[in-house]
C-alpha atoms as a PDB file:
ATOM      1  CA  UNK A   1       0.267  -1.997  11.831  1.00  0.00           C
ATOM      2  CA  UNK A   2       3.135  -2.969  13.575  1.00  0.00           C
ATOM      3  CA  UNK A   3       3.083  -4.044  17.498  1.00  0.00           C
ATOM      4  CA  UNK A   4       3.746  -1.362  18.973  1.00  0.00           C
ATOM      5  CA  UNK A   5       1.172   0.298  16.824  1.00  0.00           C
ATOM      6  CA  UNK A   6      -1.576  -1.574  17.734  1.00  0.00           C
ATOM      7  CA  UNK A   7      -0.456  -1.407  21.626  1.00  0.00           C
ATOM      8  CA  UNK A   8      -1.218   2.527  21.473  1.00  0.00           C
ATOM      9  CA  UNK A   9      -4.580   2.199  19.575  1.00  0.00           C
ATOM     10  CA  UNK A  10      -5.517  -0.700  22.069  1.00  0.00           C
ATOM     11  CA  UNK A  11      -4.443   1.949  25.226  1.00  0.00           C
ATOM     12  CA  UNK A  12      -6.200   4.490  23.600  1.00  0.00           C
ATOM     13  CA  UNK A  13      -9.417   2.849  23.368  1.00  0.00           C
ATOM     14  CA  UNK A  14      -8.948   1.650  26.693  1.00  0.00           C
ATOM     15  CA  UNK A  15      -8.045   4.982  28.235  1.00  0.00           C
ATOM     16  CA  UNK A  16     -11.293   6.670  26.264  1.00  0.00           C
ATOM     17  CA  UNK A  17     -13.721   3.336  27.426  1.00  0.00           C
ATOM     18  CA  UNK A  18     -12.772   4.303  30.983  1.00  0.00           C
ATOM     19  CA  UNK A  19     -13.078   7.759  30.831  1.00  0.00           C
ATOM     20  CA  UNK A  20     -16.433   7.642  29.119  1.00  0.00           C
ATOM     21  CA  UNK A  21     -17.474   5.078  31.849  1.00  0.00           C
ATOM     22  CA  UNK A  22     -16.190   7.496  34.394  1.00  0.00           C
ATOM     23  CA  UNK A  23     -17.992  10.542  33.375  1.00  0.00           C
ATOM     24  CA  UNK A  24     -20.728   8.647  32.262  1.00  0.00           C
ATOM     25  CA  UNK A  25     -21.294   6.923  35.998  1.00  0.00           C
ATOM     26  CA  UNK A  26     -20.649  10.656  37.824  1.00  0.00           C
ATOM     27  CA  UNK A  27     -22.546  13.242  35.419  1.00  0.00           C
ATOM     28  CA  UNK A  28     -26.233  14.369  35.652  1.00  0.00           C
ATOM     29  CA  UNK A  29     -26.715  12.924  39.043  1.00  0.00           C
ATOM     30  CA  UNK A  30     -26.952  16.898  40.152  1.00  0.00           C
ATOM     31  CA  UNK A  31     -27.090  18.134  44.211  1.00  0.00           C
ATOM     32  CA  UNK A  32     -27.107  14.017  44.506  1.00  0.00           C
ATOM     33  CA  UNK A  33     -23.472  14.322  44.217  1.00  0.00           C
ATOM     34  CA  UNK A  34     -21.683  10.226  43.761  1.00  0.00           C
ATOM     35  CA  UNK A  35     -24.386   9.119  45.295  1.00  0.00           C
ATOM     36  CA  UNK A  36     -23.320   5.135  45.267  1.00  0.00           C
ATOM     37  CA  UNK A  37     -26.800   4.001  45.786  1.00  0.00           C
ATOM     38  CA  UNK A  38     -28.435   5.791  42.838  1.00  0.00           C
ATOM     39  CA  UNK A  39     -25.438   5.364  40.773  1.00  0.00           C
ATOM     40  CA  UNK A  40     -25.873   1.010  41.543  1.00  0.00           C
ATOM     41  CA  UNK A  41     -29.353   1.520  40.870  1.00  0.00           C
ATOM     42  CA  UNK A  42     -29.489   4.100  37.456  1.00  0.00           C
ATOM     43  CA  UNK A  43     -26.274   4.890  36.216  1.00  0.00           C
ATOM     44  CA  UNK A  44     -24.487   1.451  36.056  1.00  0.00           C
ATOM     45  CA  UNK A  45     -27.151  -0.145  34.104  1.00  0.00           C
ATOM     46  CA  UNK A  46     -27.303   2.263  31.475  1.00  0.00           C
ATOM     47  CA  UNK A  47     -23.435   2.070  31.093  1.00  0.00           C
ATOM     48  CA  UNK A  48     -23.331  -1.483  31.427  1.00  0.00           C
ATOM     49  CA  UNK A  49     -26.529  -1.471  27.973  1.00  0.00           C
ATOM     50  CA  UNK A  50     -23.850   1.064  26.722  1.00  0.00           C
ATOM     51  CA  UNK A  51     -20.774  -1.336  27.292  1.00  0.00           C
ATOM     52  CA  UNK A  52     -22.253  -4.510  25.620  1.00  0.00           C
ATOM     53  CA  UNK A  53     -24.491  -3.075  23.364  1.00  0.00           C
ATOM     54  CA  UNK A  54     -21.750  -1.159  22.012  1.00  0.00           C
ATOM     55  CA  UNK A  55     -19.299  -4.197  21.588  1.00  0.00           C
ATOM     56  CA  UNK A  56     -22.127  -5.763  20.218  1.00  0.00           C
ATOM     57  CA  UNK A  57     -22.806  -4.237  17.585  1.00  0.00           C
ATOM     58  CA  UNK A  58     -19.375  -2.952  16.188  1.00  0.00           C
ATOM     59  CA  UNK A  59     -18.701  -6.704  16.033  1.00  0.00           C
ATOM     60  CA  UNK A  60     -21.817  -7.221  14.454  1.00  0.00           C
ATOM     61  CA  UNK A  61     -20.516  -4.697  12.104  1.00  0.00           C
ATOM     62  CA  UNK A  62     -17.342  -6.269  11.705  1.00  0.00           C
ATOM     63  CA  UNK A  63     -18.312 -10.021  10.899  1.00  0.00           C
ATOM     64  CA  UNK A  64     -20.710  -8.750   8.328  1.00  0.00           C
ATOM     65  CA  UNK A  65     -17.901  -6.220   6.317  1.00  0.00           C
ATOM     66  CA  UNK A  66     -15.570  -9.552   6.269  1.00  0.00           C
ATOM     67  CA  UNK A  67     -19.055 -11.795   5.315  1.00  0.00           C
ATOM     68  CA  UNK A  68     -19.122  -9.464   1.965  1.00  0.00           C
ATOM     69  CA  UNK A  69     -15.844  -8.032   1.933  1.00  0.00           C
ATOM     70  CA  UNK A  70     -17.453  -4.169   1.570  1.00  0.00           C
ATOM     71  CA  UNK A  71     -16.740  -1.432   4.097  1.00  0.00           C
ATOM     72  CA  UNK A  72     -20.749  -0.451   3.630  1.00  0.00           C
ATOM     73  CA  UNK A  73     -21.663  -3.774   5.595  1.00  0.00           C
ATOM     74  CA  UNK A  74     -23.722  -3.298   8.884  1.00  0.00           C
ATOM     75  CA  UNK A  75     -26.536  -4.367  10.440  1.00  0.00           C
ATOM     76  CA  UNK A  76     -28.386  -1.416  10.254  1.00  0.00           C
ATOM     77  CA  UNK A  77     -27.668  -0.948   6.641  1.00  0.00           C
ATOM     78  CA  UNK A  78     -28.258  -4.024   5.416  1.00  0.00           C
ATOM     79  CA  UNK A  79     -31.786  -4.669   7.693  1.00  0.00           C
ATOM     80  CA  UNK A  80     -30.488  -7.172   9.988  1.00  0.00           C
ATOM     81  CA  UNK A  81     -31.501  -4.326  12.891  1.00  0.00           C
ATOM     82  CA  UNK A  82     -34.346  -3.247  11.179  1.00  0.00           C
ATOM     83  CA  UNK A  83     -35.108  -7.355  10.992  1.00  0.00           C
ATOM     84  CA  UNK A  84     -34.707  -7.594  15.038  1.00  0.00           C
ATOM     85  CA  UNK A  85     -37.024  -3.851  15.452  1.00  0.00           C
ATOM     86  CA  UNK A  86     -40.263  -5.699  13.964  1.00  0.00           C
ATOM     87  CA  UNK A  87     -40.002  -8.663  15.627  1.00  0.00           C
ATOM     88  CA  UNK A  88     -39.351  -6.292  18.559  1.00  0.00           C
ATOM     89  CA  UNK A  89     -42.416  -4.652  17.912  1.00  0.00           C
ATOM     90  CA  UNK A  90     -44.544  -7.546  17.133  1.00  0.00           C
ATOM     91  CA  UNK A  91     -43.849  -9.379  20.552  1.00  0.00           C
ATOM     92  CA  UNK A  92     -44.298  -6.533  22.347  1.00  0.00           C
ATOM     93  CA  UNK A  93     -47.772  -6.037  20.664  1.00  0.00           C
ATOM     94  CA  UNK A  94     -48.392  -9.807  21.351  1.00  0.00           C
ATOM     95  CA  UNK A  95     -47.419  -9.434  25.155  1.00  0.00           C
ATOM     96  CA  UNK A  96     -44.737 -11.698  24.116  1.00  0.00           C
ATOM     97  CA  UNK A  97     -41.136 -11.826  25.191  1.00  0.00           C
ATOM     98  CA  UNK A  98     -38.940  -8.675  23.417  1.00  0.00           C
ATOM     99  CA  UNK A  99     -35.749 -10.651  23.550  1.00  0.00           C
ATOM    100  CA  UNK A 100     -36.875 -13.974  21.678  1.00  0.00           C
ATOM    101  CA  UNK A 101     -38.925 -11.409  18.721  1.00  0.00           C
ATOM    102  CA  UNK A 102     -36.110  -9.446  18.162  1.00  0.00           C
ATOM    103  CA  UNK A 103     -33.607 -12.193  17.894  1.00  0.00           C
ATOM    104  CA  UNK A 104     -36.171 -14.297  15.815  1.00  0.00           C
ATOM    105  CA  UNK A 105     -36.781 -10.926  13.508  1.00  0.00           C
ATOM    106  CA  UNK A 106     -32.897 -10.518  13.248  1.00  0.00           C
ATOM    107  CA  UNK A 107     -32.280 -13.891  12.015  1.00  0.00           C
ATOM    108  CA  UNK A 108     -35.684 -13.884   9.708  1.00  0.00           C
ATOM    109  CA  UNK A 109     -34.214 -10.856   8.144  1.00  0.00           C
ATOM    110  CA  UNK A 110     -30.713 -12.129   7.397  1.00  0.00           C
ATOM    111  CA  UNK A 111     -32.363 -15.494   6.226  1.00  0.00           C
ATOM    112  CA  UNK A 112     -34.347 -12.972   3.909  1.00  0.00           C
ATOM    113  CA  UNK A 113     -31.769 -11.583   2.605  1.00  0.00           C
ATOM    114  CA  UNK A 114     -30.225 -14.446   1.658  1.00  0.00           C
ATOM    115  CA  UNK A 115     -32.914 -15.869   0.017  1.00  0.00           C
ATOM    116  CA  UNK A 116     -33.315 -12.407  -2.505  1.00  0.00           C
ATOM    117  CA  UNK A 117     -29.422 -13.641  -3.552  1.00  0.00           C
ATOM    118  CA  UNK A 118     -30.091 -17.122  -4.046  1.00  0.00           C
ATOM    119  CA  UNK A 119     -26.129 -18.752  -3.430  1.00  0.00           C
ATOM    120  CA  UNK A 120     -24.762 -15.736  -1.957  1.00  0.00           C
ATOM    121  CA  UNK A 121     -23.055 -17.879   0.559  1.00  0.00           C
ATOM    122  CA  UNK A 122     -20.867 -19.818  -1.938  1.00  0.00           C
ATOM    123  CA  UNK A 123     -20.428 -17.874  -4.730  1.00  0.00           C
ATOM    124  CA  UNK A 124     -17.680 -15.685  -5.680  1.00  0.00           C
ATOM    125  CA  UNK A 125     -17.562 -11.956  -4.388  1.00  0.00           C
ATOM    126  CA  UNK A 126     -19.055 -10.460  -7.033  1.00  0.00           C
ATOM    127  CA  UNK A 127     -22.343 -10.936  -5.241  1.00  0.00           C
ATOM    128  CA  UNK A 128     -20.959  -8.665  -2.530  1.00  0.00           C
ATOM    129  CA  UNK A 129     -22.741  -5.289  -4.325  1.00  0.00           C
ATOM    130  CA  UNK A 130     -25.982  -7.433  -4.646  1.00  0.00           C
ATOM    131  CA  UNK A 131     -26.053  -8.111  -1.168  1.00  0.00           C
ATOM    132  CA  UNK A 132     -24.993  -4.456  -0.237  1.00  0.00           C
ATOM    133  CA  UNK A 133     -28.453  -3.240  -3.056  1.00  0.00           C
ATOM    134  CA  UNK A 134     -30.787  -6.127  -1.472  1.00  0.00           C
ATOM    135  CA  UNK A 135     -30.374  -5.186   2.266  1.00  0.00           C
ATOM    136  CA  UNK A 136     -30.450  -1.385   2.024  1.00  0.00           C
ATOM    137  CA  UNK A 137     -34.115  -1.878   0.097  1.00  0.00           C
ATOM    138  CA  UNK A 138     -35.006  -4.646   3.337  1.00  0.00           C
ATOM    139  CA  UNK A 139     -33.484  -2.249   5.508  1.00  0.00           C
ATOM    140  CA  UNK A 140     -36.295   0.254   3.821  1.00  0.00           C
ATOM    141  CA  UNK A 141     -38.820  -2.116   3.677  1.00  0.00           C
ATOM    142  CA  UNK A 142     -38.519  -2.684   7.344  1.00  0.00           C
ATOM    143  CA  UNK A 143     -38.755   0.385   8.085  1.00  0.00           C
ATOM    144  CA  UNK A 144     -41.836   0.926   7.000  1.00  0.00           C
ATOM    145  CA  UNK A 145     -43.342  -2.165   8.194  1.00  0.00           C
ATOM    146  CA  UNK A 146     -41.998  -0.920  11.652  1.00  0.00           C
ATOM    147  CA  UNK A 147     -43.567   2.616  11.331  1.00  0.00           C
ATOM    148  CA  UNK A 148     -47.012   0.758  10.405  1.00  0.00           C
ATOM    149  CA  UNK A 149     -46.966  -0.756  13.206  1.00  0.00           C
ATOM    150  CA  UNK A 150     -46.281   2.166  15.558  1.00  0.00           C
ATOM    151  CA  UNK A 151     -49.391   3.377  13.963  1.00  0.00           C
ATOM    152  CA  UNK A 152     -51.496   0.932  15.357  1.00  0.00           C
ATOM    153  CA  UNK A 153     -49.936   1.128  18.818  1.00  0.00           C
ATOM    154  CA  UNK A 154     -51.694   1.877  21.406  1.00  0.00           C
ATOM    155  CA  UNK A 155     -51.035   5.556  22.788  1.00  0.00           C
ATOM    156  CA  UNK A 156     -49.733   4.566  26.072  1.00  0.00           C
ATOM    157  CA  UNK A 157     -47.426   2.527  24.940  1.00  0.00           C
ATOM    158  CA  UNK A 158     -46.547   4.558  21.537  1.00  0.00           C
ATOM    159  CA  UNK A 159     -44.232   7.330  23.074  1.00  0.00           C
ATOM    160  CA  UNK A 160     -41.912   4.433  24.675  1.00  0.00           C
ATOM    161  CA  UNK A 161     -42.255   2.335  21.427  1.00  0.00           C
ATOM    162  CA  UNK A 162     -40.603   5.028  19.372  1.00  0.00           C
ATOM    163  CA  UNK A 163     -37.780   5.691  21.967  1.00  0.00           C
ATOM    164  CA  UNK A 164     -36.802   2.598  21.784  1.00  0.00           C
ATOM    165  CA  UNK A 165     -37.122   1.721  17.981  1.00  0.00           C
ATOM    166  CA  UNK A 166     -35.140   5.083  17.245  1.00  0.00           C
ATOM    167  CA  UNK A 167     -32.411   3.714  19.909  1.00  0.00           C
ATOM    168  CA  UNK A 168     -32.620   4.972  23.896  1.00  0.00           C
ATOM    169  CA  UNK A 169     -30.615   3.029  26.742  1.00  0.00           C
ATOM    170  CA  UNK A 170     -32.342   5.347  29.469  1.00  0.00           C
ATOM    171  CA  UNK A 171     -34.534   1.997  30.462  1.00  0.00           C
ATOM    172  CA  UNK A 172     -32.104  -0.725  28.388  1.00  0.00           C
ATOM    173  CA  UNK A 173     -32.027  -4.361  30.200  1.00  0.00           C
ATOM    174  CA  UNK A 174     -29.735  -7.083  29.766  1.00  0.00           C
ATOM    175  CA  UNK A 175     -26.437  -5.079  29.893  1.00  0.00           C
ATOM    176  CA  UNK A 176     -24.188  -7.650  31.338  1.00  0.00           C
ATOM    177  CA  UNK A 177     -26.269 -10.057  29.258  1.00  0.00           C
ATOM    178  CA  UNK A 178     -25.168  -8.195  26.147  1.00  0.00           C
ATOM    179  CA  UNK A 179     -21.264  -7.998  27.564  1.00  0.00           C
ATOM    180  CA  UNK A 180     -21.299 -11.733  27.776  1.00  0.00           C
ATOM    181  CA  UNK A 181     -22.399 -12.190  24.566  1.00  0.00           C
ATOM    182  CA  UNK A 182     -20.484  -9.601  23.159  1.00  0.00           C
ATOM    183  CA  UNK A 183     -17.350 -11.460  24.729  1.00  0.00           C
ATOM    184  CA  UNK A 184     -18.326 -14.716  23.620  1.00  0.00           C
ATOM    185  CA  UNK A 185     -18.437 -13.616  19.978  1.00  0.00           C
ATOM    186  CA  UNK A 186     -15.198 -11.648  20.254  1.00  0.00           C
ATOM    187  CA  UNK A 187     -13.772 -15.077  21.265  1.00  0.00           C
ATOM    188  CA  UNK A 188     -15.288 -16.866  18.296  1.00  0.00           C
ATOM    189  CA  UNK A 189     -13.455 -14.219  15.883  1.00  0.00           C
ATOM    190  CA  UNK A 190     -10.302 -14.487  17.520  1.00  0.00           C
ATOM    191  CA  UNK A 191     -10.508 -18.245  17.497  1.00  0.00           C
ATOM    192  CA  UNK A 192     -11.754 -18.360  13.686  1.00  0.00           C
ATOM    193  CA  UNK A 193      -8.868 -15.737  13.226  1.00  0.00           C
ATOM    194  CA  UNK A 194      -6.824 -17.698  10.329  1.00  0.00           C
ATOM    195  CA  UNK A 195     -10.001 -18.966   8.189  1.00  0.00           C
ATOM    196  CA  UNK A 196     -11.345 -15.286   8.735  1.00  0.00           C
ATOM    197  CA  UNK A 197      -8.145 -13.508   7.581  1.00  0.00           C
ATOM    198  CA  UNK A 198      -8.348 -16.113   4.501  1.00  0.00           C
ATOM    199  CA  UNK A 199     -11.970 -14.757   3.788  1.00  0.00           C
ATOM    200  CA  UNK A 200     -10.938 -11.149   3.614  1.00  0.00           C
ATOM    201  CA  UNK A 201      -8.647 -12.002   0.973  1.00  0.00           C
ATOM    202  CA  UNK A 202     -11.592 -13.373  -1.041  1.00  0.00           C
ATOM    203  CA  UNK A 203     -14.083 -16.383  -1.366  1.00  0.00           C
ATOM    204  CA  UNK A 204     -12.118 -18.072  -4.140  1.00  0.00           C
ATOM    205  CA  UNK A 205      -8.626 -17.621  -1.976  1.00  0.00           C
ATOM    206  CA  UNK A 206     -10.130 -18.998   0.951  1.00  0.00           C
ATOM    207  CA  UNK A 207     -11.766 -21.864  -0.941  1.00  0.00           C
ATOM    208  CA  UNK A 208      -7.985 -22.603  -2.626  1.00  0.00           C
ATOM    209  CA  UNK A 209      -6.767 -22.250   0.997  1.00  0.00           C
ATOM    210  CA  UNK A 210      -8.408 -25.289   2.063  1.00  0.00           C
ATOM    211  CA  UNK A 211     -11.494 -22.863   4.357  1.00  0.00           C
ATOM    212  CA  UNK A 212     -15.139 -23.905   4.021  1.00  0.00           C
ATOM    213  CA  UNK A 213     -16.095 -20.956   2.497  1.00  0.00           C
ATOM    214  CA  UNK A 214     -20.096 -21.816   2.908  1.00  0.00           C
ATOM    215  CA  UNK A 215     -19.994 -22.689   6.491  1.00  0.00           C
ATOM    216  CA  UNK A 216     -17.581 -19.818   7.155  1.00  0.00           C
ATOM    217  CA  UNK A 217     -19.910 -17.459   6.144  1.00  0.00           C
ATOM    218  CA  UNK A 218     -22.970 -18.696   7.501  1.00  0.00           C
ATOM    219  CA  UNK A 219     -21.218 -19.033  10.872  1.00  0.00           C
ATOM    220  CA  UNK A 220     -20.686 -14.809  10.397  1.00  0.00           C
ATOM    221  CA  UNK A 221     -23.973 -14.478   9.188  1.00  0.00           C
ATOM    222  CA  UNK A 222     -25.963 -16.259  11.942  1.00  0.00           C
ATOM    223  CA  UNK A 223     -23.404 -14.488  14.442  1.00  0.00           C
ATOM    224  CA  UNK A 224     -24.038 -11.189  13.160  1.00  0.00           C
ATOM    225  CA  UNK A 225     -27.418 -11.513  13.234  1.00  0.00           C
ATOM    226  CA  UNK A 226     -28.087 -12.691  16.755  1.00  0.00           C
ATOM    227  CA  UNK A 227     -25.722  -9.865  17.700  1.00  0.00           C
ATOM    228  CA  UNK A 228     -27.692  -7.781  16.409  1.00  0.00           C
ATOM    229  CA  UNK A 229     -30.884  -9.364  17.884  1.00  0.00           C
ATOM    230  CA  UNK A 230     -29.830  -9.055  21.197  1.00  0.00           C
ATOM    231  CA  UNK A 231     -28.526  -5.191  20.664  1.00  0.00           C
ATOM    232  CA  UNK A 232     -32.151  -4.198  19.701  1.00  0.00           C
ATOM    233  CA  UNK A 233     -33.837  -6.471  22.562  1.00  0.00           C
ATOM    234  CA  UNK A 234     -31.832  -4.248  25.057  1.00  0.00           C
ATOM    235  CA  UNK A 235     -31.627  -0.659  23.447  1.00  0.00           C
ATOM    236  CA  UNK A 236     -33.077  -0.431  20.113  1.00  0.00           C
ATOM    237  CA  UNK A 237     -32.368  -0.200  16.724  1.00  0.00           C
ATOM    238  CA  UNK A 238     -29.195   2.036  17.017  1.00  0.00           C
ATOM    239  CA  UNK A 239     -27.175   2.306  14.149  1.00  0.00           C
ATOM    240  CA  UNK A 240     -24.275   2.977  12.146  1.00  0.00           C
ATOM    241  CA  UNK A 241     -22.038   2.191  15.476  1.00  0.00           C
ATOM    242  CA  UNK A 242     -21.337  -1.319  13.453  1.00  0.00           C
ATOM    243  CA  UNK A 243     -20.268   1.028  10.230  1.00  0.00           C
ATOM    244  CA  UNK A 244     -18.196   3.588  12.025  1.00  0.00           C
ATOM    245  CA  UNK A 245     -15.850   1.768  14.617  1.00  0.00           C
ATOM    246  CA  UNK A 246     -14.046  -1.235  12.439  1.00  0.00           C
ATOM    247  CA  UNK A 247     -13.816   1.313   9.629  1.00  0.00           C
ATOM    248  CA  UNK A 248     -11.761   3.903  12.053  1.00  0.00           C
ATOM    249  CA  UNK A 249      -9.663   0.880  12.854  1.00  0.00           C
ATOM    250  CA  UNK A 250      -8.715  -0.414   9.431  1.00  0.00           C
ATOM    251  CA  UNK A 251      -7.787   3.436   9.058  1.00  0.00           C
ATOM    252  CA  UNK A 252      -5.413   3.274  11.640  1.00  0.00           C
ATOM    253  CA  UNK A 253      -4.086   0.340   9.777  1.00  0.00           C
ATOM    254  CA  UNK A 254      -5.624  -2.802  12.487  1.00  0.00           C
ATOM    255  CA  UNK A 255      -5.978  -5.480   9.567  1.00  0.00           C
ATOM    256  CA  UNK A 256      -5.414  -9.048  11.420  1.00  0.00           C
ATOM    257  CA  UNK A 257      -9.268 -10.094  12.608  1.00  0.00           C
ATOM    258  CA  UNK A 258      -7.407 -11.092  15.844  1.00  0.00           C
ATOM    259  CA  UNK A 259      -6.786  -7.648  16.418  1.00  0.00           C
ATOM    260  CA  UNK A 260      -9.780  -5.949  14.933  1.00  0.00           C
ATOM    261  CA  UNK A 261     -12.328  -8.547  16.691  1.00  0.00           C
ATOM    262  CA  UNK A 262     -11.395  -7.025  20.227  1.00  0.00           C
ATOM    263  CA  UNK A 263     -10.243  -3.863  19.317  1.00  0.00           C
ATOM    264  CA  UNK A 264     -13.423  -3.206  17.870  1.00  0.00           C
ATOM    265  CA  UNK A 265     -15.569  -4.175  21.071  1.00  0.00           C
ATOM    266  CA  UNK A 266     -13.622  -2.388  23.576  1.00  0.00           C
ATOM    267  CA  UNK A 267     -14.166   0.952  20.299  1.00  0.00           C
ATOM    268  CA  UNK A 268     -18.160  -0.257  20.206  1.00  0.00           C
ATOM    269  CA  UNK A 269     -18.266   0.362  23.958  1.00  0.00           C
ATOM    270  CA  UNK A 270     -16.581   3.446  23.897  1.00  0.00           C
ATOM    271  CA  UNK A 271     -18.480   5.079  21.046  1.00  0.00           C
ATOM    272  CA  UNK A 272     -22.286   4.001  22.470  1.00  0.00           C
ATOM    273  CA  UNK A 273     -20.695   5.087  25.908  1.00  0.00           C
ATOM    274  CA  UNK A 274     -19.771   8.703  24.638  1.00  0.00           C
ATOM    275  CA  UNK A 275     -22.791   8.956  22.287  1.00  0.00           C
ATOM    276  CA  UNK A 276     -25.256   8.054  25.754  1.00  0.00           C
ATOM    277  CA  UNK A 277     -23.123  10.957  27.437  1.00  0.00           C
ATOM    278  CA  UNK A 278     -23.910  13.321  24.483  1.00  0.00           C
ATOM    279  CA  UNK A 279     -27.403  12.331  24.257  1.00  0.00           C
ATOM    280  CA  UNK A 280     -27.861  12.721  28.424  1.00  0.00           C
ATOM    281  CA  UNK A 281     -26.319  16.243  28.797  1.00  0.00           C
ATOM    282  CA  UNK A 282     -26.393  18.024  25.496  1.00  0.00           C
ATOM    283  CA  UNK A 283     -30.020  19.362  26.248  1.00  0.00           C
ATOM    284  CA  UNK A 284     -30.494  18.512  29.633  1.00  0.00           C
ATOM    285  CA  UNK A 285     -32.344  17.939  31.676  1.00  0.00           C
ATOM    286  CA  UNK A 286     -33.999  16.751  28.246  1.00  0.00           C
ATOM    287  CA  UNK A 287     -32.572  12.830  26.957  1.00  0.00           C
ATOM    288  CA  UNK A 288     -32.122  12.564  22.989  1.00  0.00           C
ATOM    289  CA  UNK A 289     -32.469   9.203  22.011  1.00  0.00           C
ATOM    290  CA  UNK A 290     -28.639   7.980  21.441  1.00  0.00           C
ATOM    291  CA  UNK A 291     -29.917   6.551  18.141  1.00  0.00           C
ATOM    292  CA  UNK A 292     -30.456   9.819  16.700  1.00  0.00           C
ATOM    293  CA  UNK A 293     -27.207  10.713  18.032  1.00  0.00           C
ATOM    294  CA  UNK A 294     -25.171   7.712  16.223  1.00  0.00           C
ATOM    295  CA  UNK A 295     -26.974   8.556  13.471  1.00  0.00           C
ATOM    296  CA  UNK A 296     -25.454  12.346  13.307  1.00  0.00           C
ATOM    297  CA  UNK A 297     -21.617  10.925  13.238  1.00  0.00           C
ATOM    298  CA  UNK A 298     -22.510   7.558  11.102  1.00  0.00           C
ATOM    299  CA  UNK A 299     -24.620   8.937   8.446  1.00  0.00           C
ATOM    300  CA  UNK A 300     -21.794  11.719   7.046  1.00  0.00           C
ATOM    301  CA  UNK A 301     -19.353   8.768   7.427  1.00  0.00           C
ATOM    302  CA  UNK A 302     -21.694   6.707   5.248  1.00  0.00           C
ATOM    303  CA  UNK A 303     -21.850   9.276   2.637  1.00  0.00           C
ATOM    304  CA  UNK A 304     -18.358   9.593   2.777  1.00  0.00           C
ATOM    305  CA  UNK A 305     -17.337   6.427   2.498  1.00  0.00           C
ATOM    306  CA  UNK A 306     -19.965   5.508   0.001  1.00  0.00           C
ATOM    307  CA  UNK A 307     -18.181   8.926  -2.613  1.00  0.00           C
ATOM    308  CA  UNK A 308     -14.446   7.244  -1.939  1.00  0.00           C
ATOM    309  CA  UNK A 309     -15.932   3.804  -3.143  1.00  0.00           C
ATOM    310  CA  UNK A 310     -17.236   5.859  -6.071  1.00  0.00           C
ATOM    311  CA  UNK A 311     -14.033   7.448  -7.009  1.00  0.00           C
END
């Protein structure tokens, strides 16, 4: 994509962020009209979660399609969410802190799933497809550790406990916490950006190239997972966002990782911002869980992608 290309795709993310932001701060506050004190105190939270959790996880996304070169990459497909929802789960059981189990469950689950492909990290990229196999079956085994646990969750805390493992921002925390971090790893991208560009063009390239192809990819891999981490701490285990957003950039023909790594935050935050607007108003007064919602535009996408590869 040419400059001027990628300045339209960049305004046009920019231009649908805002707008999402703007909606999303004005609608559903009813008779209360722009109330500013209500809108401090409910709505800018929730877009803020929405913002970083967003960027987040569509970098998240990113790192981990360059870490095995496969467009099916993503934290929620390959567990790394699922990972961060148990340890979730767990501390919250324990009366411990949610941020610390998630982000300790994120990492335990990539570390996993990097021990089922034993020298993953340096070998060549046929091991990409393993990977891909081996995280959709953690993916499914976490999910059914997580749903065991829900059954022996207490009933006053069950309802909330499934809101937020299915993915619901209506009482997310650590927005601007998220937005930092979500900058921060945008940053580390952009800086990586050569090394990173090397990577996509394979391990074996990269490792001719002079880039330390091990290191490289652990540095994605840890990043990606404490992305991840902190995502479900603050909203859940929303998915497919990751999938969905670099994907619709590399079809608009965004290649360079210096491009993609902020294009894709500023499209994370738009998406999650939309898909919160969706979930707030589309039966309301009634919320849907925005999880649920991703899930309705990333799962077709999946299957879609997934028949292309096939072909």
């Amino acid at each position: 994509m040419g400059l001027t290309g990628a300045r339209l795709t960049a305004l046009a993310l920019a231009l649908l962020l805002a707008l999402g932001v703007a909606v999303a701060a004005g609608l559903a506050l009813g008779s209360a009209g722009f109330d500013l004190e209500l809108i401090a105190a409910l709505r800018a939270p929730r877009v803020a979660a929405a913002v970083g959790v967003g960027a987040l996880l569509a970098l998240a996304g990113l790192a981990m399609q360059v870490l095995l070169r496969n467009p099916l990459a993503d934290p929620y497909v390959l567990g790394t969410s699922g990972g961060a929802s148990v340890g979730g789960l767990l501390a919250l059981m324990a009366g411990a802190s949610l941020w610390l189990g998630a982000g300790l469950g994120a990492l335990a689950a990539g570390g996993l799933l990097l021990a089922l492909t034993r020298g993953a990290l340096a070998s060549t990229d046929d091991a990409s497809p393993r990977l891909v196999l081996t995280g959709v079956m953690l993916a499914s085994l976490c999910g059914a550790v997580a749903t065991l646990l829900l059954a022996i969750t207490p009933d006053q805390q069950l309802r909330g406990a499934i809101f937020w493992l299915v993915g619901d921002l209506s009482g997310a925390q650590g927005g601007l916490g998220c937005g930092v971090a979500a900058l921060a790893f945008a940053a580390l991208l952009m800086v990586r950006d050569t090394a990173i560009d090397r990577l996509q063009l394979g391990s074996e390239v990269a490792a001719l190239l002079g880039e330390p192809v091990r290191r490289l990819r652990l540095l994605l891999l840890v990043s990606a997972s404490l992305a991840a981490g902190l995502a479900v701490a603050s909203a859940g285990a929303i998915g497919f966002v990751g999938l969905v957003v670099p994907q619709a950039l590399r079809l608009l023909g965004v290649q360079r990782i210096r491009d993609l790594a902020w294009m894709s935050a500023v499209g994370g935050a738009t998406l999650l911002t939309l898909a919160d607007l969706v979930a707030r108003t589309v039966v309301a007064p009634l919320e849907l869980p925005v999880g649920a919602v991703m899930a309705l535009v990333g799962a077709p996408l999946f299957i879609v992608v997934l028949t292309r590869g096939t072909r």
